[in-house]
Protein backbone atom coordinates (compact mmCIF):
# COMPACT_ATOMS: atom_id res chain seq x y z
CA UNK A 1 -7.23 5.12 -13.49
CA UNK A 2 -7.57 5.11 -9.53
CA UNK A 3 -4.07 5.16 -7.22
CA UNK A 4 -4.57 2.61 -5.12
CA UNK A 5 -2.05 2.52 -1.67
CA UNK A 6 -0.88 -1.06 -1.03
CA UNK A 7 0.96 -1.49 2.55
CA UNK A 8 2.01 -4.88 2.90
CA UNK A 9 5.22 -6.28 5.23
CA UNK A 10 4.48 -10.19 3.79
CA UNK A 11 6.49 -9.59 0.16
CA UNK A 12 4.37 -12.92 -1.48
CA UNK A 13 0.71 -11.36 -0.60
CA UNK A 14 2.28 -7.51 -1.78
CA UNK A 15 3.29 -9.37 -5.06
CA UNK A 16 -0.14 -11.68 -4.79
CA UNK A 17 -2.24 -8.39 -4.38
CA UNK A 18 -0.30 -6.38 -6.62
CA UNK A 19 -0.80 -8.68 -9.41
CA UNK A 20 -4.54 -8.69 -8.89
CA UNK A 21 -5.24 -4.88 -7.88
CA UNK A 22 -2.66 -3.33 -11.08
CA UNK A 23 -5.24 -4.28 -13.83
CA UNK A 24 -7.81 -1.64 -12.11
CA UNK A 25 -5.41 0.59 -10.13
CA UNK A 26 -2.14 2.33 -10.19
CA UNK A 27 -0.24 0.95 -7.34
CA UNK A 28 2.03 2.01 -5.04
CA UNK A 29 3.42 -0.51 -2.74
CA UNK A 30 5.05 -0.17 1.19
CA UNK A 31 6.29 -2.60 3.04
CA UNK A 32 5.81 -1.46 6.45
CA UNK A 33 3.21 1.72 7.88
CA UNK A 34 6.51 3.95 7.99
CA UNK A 35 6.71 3.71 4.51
CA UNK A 36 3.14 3.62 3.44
CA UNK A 37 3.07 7.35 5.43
CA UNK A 38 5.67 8.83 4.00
CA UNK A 39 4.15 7.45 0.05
CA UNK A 40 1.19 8.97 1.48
CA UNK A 41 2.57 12.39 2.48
CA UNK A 42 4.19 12.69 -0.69
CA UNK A 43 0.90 10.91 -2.86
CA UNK A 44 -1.77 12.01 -0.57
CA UNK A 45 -3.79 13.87 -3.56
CA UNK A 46 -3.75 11.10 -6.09
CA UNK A 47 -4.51 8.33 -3.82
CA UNK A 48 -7.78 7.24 -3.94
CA UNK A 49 -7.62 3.85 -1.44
CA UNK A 50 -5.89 2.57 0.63
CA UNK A 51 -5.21 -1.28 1.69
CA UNK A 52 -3.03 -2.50 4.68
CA UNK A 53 -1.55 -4.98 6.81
CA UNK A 54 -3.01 -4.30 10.41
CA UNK A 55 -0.21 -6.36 12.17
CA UNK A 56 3.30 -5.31 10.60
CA UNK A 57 6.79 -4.27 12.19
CA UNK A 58 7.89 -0.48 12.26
CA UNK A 59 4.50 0.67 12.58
CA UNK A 60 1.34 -0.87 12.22
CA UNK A 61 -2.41 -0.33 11.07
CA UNK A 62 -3.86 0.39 14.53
């Protein structure tokens, strides 16, 4: 099964999306870019997509 990167500051759509995306993917969730780089520092060879927020605090998609 695909790893699938899920960064997602809105908690409802990261559960919402979650619930849809784990029957094809493993996913790991962040709630802010920060986070979603350091999963993806640590992940970055078993990650196969990733999906994100463009407009979140910390650090965003841009």
């Amino acid at each position: 099964m695909k790893t699938l990167l899920l960064i997602e500051d809105d908690e409802i759509n990261r559960q919402f999306l979650l619930e849809i995306l784990q029957e094809d993917y493993v996913v790991l969730t962040a709630a802010n870019g920060q986070q979603g780089l350091d999963i993806l520092e640590k992940e970055a060879q078993s990650i196969s997509v990733i999906l994100l927020d463009i407009q979140m605090p910390v650090m965003n998609g841009f």
